[in-house]
C-alpha atoms as a PDB file:
ATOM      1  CA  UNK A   1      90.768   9.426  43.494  1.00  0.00           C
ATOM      2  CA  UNK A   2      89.503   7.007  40.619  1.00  0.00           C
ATOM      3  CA  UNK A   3      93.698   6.705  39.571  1.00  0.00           C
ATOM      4  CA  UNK A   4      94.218   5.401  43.166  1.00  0.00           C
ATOM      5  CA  UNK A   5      91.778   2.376  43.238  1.00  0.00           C
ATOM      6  CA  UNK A   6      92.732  -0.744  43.607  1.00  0.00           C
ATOM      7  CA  UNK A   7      91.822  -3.604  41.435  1.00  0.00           C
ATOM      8  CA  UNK A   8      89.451  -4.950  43.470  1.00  0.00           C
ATOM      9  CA  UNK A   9      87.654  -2.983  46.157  1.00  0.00           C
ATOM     10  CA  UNK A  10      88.394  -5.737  48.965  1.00  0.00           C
ATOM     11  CA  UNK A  11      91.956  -4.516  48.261  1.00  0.00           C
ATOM     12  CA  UNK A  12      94.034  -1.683  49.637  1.00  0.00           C
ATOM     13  CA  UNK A  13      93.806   1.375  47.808  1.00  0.00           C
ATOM     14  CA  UNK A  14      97.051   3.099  46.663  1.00  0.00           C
ATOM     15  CA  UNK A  15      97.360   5.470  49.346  1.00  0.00           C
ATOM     16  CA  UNK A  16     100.838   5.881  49.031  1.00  0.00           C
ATOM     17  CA  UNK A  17     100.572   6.926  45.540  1.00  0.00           C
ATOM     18  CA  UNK A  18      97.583   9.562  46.317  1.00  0.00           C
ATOM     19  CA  UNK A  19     100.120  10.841  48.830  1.00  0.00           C
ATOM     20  CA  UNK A  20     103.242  10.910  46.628  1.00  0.00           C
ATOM     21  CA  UNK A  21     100.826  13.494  44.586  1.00  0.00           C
ATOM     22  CA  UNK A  22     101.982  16.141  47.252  1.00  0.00           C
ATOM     23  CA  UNK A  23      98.119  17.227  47.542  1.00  0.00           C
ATOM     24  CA  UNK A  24      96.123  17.924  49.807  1.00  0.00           C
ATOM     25  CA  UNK A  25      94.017  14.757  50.427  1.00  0.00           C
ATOM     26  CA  UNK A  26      90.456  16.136  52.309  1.00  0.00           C
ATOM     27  CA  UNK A  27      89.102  13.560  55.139  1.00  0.00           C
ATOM     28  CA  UNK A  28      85.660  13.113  57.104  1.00  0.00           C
ATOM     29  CA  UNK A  29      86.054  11.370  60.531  1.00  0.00           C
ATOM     30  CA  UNK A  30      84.387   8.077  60.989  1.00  0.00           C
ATOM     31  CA  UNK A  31      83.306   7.275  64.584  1.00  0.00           C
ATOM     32  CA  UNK A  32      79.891   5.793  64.564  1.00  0.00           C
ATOM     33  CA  UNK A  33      79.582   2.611  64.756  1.00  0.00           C
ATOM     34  CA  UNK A  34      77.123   1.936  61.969  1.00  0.00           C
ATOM     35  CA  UNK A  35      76.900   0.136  58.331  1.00  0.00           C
ATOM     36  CA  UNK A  36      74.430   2.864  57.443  1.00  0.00           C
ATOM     37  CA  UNK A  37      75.811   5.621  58.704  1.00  0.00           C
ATOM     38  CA  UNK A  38      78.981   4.564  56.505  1.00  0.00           C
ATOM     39  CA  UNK A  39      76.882   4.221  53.435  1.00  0.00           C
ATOM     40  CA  UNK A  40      75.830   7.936  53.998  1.00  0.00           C
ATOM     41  CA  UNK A  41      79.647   9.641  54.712  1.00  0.00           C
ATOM     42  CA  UNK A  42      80.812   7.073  51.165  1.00  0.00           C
ATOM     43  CA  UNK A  43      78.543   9.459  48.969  1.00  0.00           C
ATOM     44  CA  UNK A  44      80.266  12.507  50.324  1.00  0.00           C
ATOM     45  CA  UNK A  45      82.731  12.883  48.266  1.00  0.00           C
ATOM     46  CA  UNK A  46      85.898  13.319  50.568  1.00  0.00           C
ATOM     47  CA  UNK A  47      89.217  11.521  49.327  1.00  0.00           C
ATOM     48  CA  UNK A  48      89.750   9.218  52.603  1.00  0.00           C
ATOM     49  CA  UNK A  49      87.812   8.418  55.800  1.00  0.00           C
ATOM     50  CA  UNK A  50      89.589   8.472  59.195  1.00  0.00           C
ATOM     51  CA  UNK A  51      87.521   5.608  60.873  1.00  0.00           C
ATOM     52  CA  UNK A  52      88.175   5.970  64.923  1.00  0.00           C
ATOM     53  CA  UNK A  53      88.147   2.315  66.007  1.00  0.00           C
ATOM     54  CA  UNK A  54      90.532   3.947  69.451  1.00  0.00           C
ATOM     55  CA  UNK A  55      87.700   6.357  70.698  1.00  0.00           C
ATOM     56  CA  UNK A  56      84.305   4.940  69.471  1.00  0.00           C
ATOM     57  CA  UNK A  57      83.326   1.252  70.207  1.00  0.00           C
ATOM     58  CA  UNK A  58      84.079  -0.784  67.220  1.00  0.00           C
ATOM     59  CA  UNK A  59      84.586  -4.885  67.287  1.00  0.00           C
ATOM     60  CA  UNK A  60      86.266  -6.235  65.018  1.00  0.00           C
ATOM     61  CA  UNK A  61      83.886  -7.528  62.775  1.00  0.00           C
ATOM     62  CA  UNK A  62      82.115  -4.182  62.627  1.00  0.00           C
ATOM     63  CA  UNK A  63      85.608  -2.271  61.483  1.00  0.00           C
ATOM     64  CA  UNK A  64      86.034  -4.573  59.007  1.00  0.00           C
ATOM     65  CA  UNK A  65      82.609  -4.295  57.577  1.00  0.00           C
ATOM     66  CA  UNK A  66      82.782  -0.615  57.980  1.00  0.00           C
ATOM     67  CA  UNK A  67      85.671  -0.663  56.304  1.00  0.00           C
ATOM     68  CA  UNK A  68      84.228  -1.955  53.098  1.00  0.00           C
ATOM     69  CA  UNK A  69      81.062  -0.225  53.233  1.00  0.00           C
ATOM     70  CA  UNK A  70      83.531   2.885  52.550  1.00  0.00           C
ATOM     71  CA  UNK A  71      85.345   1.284  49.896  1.00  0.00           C
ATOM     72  CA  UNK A  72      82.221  -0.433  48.003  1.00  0.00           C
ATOM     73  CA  UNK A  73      80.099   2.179  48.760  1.00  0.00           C
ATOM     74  CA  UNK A  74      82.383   5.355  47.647  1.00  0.00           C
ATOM     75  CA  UNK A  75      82.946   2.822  44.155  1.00  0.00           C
ATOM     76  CA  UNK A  76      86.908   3.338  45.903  1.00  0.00           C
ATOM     77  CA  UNK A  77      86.836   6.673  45.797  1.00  0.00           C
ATOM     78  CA  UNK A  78      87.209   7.344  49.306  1.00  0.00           C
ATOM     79  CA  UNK A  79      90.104   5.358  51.041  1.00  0.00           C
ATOM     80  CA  UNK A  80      89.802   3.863  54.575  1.00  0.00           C
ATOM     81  CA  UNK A  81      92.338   5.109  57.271  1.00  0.00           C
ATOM     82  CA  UNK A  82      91.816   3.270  60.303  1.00  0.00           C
ATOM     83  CA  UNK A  83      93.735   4.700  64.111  1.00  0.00           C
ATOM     84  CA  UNK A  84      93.256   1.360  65.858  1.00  0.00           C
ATOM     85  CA  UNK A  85      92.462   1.206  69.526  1.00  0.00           C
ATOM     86  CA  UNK A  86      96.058  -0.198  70.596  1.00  0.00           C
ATOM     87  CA  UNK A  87      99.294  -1.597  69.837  1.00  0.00           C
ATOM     88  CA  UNK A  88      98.097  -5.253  69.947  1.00  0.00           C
ATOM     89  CA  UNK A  89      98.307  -7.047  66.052  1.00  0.00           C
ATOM     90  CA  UNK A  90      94.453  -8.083  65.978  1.00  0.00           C
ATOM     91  CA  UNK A  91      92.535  -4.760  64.950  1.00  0.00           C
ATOM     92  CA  UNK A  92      95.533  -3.586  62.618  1.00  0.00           C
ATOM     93  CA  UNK A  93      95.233  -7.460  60.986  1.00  0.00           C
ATOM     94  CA  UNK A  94      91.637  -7.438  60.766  1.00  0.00           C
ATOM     95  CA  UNK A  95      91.437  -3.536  58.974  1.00  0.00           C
ATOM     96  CA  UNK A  96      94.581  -4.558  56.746  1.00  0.00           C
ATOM     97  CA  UNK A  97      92.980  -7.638  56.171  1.00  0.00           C
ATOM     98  CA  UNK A  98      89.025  -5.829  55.095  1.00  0.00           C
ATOM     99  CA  UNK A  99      91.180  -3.207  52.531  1.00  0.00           C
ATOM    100  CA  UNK A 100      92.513  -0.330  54.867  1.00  0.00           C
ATOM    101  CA  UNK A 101      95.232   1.328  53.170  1.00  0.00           C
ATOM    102  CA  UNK A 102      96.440   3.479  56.078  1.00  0.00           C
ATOM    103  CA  UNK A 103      97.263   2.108  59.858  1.00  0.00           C
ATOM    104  CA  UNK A 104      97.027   5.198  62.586  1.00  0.00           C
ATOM    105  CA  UNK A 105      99.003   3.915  65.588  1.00  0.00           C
ATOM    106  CA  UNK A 106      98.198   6.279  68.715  1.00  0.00           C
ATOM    107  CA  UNK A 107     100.753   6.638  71.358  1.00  0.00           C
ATOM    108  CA  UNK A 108     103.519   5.945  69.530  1.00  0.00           C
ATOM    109  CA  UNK A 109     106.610   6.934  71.849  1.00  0.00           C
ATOM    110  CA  UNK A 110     109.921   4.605  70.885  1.00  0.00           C
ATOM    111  CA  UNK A 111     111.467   3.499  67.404  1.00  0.00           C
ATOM    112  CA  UNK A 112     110.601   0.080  68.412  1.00  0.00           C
ATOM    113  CA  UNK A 113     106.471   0.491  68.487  1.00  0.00           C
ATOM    114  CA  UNK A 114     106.962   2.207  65.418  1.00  0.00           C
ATOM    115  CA  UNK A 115     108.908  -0.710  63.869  1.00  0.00           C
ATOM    116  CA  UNK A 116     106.029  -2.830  65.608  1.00  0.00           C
ATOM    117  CA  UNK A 117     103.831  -1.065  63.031  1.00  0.00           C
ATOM    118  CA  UNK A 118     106.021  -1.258  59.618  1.00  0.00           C
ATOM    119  CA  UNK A 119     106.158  -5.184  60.522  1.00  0.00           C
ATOM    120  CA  UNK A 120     102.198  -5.406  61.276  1.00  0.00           C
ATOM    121  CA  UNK A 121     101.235  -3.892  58.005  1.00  0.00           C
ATOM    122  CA  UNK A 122     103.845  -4.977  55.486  1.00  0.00           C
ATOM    123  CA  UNK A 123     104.493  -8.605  54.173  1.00  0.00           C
ATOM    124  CA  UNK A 124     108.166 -10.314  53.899  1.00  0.00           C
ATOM    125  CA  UNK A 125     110.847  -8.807  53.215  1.00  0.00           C
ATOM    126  CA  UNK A 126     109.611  -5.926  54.230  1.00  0.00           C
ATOM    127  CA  UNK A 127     107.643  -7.039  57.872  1.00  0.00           C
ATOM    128  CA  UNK A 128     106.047  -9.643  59.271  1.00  0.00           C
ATOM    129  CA  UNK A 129     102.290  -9.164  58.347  1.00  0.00           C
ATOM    130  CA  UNK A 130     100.400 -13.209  57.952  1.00  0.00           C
ATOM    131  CA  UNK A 131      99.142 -13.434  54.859  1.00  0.00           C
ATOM    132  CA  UNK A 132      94.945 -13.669  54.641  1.00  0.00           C
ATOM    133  CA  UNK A 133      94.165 -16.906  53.330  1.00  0.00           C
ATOM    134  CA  UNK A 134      90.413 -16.179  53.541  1.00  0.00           C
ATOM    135  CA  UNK A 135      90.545 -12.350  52.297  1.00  0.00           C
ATOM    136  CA  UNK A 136      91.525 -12.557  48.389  1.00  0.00           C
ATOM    137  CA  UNK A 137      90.372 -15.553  46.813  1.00  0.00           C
ATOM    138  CA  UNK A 138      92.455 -17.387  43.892  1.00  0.00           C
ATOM    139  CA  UNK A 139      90.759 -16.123  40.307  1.00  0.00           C
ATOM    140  CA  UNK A 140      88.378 -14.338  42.439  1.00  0.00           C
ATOM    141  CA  UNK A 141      89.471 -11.302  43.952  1.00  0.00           C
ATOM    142  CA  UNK A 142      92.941 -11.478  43.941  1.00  0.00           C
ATOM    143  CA  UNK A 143      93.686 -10.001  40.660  1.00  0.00           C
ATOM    144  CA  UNK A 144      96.859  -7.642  40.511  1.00  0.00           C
ATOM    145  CA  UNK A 145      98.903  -5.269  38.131  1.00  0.00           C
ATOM    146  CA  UNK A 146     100.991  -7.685  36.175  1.00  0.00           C
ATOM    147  CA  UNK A 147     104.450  -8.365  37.348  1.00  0.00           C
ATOM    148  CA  UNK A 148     102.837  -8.013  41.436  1.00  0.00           C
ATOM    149  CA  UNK A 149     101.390 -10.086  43.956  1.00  0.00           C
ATOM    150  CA  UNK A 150      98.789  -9.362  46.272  1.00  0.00           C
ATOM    151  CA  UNK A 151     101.995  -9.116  48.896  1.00  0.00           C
ATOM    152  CA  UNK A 152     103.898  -6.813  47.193  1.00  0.00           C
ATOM    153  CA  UNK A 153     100.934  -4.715  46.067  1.00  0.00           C
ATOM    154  CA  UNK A 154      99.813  -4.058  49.239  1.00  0.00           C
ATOM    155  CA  UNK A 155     103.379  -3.207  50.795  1.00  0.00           C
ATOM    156  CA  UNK A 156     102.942  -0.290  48.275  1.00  0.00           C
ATOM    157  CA  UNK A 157      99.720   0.589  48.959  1.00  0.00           C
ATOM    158  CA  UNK A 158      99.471   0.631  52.423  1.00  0.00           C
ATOM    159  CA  UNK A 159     100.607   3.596  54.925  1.00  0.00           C
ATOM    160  CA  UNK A 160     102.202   3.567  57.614  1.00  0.00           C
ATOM    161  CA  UNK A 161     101.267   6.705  60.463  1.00  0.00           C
ATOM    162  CA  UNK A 162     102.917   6.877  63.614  1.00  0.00           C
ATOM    163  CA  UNK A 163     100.852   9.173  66.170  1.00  0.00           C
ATOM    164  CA  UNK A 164     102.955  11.292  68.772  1.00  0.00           C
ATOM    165  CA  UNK A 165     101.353  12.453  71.308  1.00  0.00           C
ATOM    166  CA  UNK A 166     103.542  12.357  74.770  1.00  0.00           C
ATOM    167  CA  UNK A 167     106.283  14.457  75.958  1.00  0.00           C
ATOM    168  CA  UNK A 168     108.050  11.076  75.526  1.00  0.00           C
ATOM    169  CA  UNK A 169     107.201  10.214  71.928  1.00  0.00           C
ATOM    170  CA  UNK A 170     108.297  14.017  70.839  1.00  0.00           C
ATOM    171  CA  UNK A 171     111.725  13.456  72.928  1.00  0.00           C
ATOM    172  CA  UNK A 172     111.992  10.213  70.585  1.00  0.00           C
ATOM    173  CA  UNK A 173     110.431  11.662  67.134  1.00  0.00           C
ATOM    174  CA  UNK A 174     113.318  11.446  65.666  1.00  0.00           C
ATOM    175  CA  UNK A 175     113.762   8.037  65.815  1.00  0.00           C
ATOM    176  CA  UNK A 176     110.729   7.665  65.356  1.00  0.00           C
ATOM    177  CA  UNK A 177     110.067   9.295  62.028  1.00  0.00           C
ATOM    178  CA  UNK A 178     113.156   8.596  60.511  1.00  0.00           C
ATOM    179  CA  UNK A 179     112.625   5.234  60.778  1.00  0.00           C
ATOM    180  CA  UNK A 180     111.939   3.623  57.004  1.00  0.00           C
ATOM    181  CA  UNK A 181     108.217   1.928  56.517  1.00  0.00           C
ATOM    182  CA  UNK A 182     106.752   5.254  58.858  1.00  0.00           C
ATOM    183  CA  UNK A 183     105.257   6.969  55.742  1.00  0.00           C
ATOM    184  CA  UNK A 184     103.188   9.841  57.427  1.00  0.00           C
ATOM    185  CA  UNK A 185     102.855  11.321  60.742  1.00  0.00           C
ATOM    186  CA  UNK A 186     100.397  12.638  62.914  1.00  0.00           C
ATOM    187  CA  UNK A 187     100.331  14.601  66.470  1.00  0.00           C
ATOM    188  CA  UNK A 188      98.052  14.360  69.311  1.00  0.00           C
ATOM    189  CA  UNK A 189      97.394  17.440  70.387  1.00  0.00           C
ATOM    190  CA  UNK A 190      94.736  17.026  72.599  1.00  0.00           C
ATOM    191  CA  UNK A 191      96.353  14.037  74.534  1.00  0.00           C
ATOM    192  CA  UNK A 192      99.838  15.787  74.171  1.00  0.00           C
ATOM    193  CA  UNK A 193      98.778  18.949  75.890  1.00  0.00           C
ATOM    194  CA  UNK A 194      97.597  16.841  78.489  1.00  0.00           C
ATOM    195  CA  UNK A 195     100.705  14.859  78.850  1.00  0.00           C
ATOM    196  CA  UNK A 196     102.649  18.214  79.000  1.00  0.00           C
ATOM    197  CA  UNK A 197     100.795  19.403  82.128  1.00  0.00           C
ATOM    198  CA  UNK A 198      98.140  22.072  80.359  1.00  0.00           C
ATOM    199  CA  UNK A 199      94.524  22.214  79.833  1.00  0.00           C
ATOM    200  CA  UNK A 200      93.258  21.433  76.226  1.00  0.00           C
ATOM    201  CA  UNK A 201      93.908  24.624  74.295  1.00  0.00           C
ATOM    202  CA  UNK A 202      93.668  24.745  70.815  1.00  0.00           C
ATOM    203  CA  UNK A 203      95.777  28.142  70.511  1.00  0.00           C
ATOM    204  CA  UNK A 204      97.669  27.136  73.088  1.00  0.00           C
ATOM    205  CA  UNK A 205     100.963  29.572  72.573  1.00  0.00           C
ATOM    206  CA  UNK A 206     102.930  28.438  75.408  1.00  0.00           C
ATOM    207  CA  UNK A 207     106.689  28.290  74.117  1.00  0.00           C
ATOM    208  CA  UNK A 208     107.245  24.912  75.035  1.00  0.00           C
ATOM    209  CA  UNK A 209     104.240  23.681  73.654  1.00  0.00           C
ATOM    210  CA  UNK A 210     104.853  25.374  70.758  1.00  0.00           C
ATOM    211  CA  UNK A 211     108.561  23.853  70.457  1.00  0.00           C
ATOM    212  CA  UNK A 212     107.301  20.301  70.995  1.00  0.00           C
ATOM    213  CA  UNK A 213     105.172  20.834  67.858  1.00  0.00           C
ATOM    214  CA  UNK A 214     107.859  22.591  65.863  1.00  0.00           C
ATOM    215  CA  UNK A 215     110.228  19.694  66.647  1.00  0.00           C
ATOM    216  CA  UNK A 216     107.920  17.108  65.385  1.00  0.00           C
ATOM    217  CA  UNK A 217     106.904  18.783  62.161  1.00  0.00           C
ATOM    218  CA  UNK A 218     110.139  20.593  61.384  1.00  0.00           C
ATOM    219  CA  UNK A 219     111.225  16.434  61.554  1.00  0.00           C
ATOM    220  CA  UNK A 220     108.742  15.379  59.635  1.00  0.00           C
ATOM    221  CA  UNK A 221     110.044  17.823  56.801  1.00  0.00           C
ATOM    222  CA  UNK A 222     113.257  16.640  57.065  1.00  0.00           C
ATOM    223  CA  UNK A 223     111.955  13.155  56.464  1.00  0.00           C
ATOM    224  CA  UNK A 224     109.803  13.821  53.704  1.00  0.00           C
ATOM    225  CA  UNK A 225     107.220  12.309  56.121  1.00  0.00           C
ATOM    226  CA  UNK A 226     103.401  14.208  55.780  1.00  0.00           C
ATOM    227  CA  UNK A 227     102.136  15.056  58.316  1.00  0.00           C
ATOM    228  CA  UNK A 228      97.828  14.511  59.270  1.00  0.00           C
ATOM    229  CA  UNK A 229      96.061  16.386  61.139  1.00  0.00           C
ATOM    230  CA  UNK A 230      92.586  17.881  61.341  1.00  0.00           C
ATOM    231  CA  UNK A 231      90.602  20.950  61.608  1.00  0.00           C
ATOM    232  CA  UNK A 232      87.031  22.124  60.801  1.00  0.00           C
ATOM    233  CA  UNK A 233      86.115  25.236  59.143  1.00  0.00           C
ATOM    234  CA  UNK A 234      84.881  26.930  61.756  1.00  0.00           C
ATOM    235  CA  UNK A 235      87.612  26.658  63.666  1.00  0.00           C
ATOM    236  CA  UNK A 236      88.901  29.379  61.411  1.00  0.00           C
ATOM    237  CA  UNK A 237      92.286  30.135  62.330  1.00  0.00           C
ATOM    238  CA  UNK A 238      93.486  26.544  63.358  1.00  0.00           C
ATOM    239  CA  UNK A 239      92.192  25.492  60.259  1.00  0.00           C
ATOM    240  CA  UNK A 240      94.340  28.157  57.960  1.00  0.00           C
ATOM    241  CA  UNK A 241      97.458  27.662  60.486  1.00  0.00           C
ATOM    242  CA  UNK A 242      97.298  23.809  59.811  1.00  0.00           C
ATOM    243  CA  UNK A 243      97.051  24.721  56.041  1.00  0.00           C
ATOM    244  CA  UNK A 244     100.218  26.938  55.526  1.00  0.00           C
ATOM    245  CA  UNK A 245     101.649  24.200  57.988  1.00  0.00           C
ATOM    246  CA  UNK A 246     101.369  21.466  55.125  1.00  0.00           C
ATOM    247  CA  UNK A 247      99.261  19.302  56.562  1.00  0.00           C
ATOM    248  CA  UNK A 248      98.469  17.031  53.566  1.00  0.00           C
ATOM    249  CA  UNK A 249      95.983  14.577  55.346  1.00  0.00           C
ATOM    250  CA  UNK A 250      93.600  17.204  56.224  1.00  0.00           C
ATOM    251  CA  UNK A 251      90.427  15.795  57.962  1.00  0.00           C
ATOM    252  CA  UNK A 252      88.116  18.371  58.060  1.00  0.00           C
ATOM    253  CA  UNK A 253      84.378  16.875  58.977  1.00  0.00           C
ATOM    254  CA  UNK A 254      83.179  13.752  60.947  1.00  0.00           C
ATOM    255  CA  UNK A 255      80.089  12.084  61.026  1.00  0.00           C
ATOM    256  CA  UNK A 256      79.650  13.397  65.038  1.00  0.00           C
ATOM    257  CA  UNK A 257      80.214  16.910  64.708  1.00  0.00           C
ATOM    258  CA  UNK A 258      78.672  17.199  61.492  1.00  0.00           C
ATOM    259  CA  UNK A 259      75.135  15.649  63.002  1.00  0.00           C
ATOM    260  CA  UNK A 260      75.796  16.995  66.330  1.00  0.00           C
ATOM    261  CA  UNK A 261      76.091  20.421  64.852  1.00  0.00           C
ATOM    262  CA  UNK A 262      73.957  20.421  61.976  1.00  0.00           C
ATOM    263  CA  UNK A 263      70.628  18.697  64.024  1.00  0.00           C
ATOM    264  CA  UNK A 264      71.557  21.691  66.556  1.00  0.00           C
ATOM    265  CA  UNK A 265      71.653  24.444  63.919  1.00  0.00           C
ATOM    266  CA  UNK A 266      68.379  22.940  62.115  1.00  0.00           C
ATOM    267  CA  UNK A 267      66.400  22.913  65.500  1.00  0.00           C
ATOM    268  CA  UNK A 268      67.602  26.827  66.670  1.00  0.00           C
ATOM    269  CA  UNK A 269      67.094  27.832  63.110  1.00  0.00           C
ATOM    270  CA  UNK A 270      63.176  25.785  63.117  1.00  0.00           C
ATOM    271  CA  UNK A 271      62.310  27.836  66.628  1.00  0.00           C
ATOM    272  CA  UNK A 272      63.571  30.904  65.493  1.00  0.00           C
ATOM    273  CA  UNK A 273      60.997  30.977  62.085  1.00  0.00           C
ATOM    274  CA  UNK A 274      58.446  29.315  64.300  1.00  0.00           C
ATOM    275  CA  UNK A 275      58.732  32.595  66.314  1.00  0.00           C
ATOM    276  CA  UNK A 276      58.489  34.497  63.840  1.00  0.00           C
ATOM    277  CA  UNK A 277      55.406  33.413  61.834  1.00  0.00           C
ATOM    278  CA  UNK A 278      53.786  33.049  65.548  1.00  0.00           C
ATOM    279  CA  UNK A 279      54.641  36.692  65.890  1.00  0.00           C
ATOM    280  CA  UNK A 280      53.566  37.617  62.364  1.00  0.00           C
ATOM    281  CA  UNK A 281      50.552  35.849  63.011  1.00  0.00           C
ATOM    282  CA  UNK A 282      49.070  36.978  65.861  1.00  0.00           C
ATOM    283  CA  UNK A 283      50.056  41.237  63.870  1.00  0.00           C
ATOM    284  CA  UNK A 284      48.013  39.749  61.285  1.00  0.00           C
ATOM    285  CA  UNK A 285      44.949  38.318  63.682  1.00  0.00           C
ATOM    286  CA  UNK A 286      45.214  41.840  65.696  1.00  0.00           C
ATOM    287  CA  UNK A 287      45.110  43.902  62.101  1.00  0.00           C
ATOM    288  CA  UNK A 288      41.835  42.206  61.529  1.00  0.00           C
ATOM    289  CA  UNK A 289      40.423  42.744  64.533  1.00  0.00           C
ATOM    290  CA  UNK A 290      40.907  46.476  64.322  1.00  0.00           C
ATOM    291  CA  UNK A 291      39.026  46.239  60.823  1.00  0.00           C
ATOM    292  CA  UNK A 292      36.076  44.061  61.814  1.00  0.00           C
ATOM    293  CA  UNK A 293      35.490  46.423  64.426  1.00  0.00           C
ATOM    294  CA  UNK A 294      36.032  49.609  62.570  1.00  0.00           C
ATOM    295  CA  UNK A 295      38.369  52.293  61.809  1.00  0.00           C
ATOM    296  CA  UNK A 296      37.644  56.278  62.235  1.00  0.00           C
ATOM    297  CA  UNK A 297      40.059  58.753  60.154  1.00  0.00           C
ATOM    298  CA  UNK A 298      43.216  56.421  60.220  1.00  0.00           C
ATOM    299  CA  UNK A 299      42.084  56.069  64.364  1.00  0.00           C
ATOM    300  CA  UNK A 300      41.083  52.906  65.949  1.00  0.00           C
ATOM    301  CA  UNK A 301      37.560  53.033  67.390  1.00  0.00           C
ATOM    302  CA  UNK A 302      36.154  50.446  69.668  1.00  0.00           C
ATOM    303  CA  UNK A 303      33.078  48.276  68.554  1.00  0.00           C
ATOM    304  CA  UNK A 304      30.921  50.185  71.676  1.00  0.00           C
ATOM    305  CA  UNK A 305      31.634  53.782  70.674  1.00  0.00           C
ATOM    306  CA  UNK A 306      31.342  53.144  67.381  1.00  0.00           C
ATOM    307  CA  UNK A 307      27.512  51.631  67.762  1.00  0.00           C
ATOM    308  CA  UNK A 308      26.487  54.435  70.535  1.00  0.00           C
ATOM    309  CA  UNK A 309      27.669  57.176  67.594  1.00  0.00           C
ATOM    310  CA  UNK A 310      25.566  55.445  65.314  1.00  0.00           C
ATOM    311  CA  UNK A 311      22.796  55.571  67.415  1.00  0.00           C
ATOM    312  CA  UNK A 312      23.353  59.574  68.518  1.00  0.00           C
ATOM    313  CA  UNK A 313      23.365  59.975  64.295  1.00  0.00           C
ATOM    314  CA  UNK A 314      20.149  57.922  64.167  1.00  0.00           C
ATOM    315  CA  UNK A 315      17.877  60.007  67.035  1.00  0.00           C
ATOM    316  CA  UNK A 316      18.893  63.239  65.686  1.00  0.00           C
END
């Protein structure tokens, strides 16, 4: 992702660009709230971080420090997506404002949230985004390709993903995702399965279930609009439908899962060869044993009989 950096890395990566690529972009999922945590998931390698602030309990100050922990951190190699807790302008401001390069809005049901967004995240002409005076300093960090400004780099940089995840934001996808400045888009499943009336399901196979999410990817094709998603590995044949899908923002770890998991693994593994060398052990304490106390023709024979034959041998 070194071709994607930005100038500075208190600027927005060129997301856009990374997309335009048509590859598959790997993520890792971001929901601790934690500086050092951050440092950790930066070294990992993965081409963008999807950092939660909707369902973990980030303040503002923390996302935007968060934020460029990534960026510094990863040396830009890893971009910052941030899903933002709600529609309100300050968390979207603040993230756009640290160096996101990609805005998540959840919930997105009507064309006019989803213009709300394009005008949050993109300066005039092109929205209505207040310029930072405190972010990019003159001769400091504000340095930019020649021939742009810090305005109309980051209009280029910067994504735009609408989130649909209600029976009424797939009725509107349309308008939705056709709507210029949306640049990706992502579906709720969880919260969209809910909405529809059934229990989380992540094979769910119910036709009109299935439709809903037809609707709003066979859209986003027709838009040219990529679609983000996630899946992990071992959820083997979500993970290889969302593939031959196209889903080109593929987040496939998180911080959570991956500790959650991996501690849990680590300990069953640890008691299992703690088991074993207790059980190898005590063969190897009973083997002994048997030879301090003697063995007759490949037979076991106790410590008394042996000493009462010795003393039959002795008298006769």
């Amino acid at each position: 992702m070194d071709q994607f950096k930005a100038t500075n890395f208190t600027q927005p990566s060129n997301l856009a660009a990374a997309i335009a690529t048509g590859k598959t972009l790997l993520g890792v999922g971001v929901s601790f709230p934690s500086t050092e945590t951050a440092k950790k998931v930066a070294l990992t390698g993965y081409d963008w971080a999807f950092i939660d602030a909707e369902h973990a309990p980030f303040t503002p100050v923390l996302l935007a420090d968060i934020i460029q922990t990534i960026s510094f951190h990863s040396q830009g190699k890893m971009i910052p997506v941030i899903r933002v807790p709600s529609h309100e302008p300050s968390f979207i401001g603040v993230a756009l404002d640290a160096g996101a390069s990609g805005i998540v809005l959840p919930h997105t049901e009507t064309r006019e949230q989803a213009q709300n967004l394009v005008n949050l995240c993109r300066f005039p002409p092109e929205g209505k985004r207040s310029y930072p005076p405190w972010s990019w300093i003159p001769g400091i960090n504000d340095q930019v390709p020649e021939g742009e400004t810090i305005a109309t780099m980051s209009n280029k940089h910067v994504v735009c993903i609408a989130q649909i995840e209600s029976a009424l934001g797939v009725e509107n996808a349309e308008d939705i995702i056709s709507l210029e400045g949306i640049d990706c888009v992502m579906i709720g499943i969880g919260d969209l399965q809910m909405d529809m009336g059934y229990k989380l399901d992540w094979n769910n196979s119910d036709p009109k279930y299935v439709a809903a999410i037809d609707k709003v990817e066979g859209l986003a094709r027709k838009y040219n609009k990529p679609l983000v998603g996630f899946a992990f590995p071992e959820m083997k044949a979500v993970f290889e439908d969302r593939v031959r899908r196209g889903y080109q923002l593929f987040m496939s770890a998180a911080d959570s899962y991956s500790m959650v998991y991996g501690l849990t693994a680590g300990g069953f593994q640890a008691r299992q060869m703690i088991a074993d060398i207790q059980a190898t052990m005590k063969e190897e304490q009973e083997a002994k044993t048997k030879k301090a106390n003697g063995v007759s023709n490949g037979q076991y024979v106790p410590e008394k009989e042996a000493k009462e034959a010795s003393t039959t041998t002795v008298e006769a």
